[in-house]
Protein backbone atom coordinates (compact mmCIF):
# COMPACT_ATOMS: atom_id res chain seq x y z
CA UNK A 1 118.09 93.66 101.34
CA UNK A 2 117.69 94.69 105.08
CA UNK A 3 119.37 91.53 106.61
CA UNK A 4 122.17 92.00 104.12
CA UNK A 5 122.23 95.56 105.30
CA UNK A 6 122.24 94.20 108.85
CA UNK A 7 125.22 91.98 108.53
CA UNK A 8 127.20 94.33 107.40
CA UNK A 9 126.37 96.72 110.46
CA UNK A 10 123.89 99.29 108.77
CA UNK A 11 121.02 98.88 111.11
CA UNK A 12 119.22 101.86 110.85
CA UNK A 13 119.32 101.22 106.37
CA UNK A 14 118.10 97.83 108.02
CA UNK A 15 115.39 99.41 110.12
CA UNK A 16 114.19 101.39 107.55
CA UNK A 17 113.38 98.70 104.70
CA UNK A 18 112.04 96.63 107.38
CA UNK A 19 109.70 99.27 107.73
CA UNK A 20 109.25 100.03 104.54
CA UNK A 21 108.14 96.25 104.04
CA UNK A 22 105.89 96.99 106.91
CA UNK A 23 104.15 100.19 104.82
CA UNK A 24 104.01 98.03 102.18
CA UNK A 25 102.25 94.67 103.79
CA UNK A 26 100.83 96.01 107.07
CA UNK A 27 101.18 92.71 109.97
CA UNK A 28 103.36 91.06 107.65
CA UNK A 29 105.51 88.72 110.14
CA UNK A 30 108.88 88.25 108.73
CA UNK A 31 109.26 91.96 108.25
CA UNK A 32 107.78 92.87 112.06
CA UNK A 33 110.40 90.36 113.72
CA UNK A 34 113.14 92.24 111.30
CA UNK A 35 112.17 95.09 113.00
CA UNK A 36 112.54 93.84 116.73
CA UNK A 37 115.50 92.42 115.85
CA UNK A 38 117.44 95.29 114.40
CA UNK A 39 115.72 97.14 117.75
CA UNK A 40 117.25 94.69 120.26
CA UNK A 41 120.51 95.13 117.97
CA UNK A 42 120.53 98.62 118.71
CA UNK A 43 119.66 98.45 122.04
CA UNK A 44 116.43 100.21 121.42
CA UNK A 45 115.01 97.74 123.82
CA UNK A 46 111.10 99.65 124.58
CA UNK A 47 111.19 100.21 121.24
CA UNK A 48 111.61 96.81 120.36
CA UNK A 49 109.14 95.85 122.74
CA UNK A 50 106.43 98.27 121.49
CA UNK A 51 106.98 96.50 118.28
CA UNK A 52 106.65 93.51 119.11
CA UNK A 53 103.21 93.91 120.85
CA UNK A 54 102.16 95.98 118.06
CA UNK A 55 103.10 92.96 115.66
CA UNK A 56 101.51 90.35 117.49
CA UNK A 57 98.34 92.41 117.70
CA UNK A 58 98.05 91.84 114.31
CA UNK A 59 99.26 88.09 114.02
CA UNK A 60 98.41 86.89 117.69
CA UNK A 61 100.55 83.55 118.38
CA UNK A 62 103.04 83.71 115.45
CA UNK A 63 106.14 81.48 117.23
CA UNK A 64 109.03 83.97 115.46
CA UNK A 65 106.83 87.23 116.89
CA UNK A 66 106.32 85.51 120.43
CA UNK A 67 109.91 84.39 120.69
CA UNK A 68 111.53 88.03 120.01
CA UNK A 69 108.85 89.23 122.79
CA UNK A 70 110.32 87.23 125.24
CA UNK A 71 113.71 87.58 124.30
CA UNK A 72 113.25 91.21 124.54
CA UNK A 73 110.81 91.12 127.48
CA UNK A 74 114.42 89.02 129.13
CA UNK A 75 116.60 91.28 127.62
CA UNK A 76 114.87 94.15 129.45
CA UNK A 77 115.08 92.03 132.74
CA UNK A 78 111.48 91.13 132.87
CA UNK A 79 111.45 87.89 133.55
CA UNK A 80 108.24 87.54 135.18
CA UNK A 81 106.61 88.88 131.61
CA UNK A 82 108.49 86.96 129.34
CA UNK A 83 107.90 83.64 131.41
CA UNK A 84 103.78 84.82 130.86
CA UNK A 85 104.36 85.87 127.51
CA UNK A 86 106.05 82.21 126.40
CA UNK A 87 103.08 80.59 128.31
């Protein structure tokens, strides 16, 4: 449902089942990158990156989770962190 939602433009509906998922199945991956994503969608981009260390606290070295960080980390214009953090 939320990356239907997403297509169609309704990020924060998006945002919100993603985190609902989240409530649901605490450090569950697929829903933690949905959230980043929809975040870097809305140009939420600390946000985004607050969830993304949160996420990979709780599933340290999942690929989908370390390539949003980076892409967010570049996004913010950190390229010195993302080059670490895809290390």
């Amino acid at each position: 449902m939320a990356s239907l939602l997403a297509e169609v433009g309704d990020y924060e509906a998006a945002l919100q089942c993603f985190r609902d998922a989240l409530s649901l199945f605490p450090g569950h991956g697929p829903a933690a990158v949905g959230v980043g994503q929809i975040l870097l969608r809305m140009d939420r981009v600390g946000e985004a990156e607050e969830a993304c260390r949160d996420a990979l606290a709780a599933n340290p070295g999942d690929p989908d989770l370390l390539a949003l960080y980076g892409e967010t980390l570049l996004t913010a214009g950190r390229l010195d962190a993302a080059e670490a953090a895809l290390s």
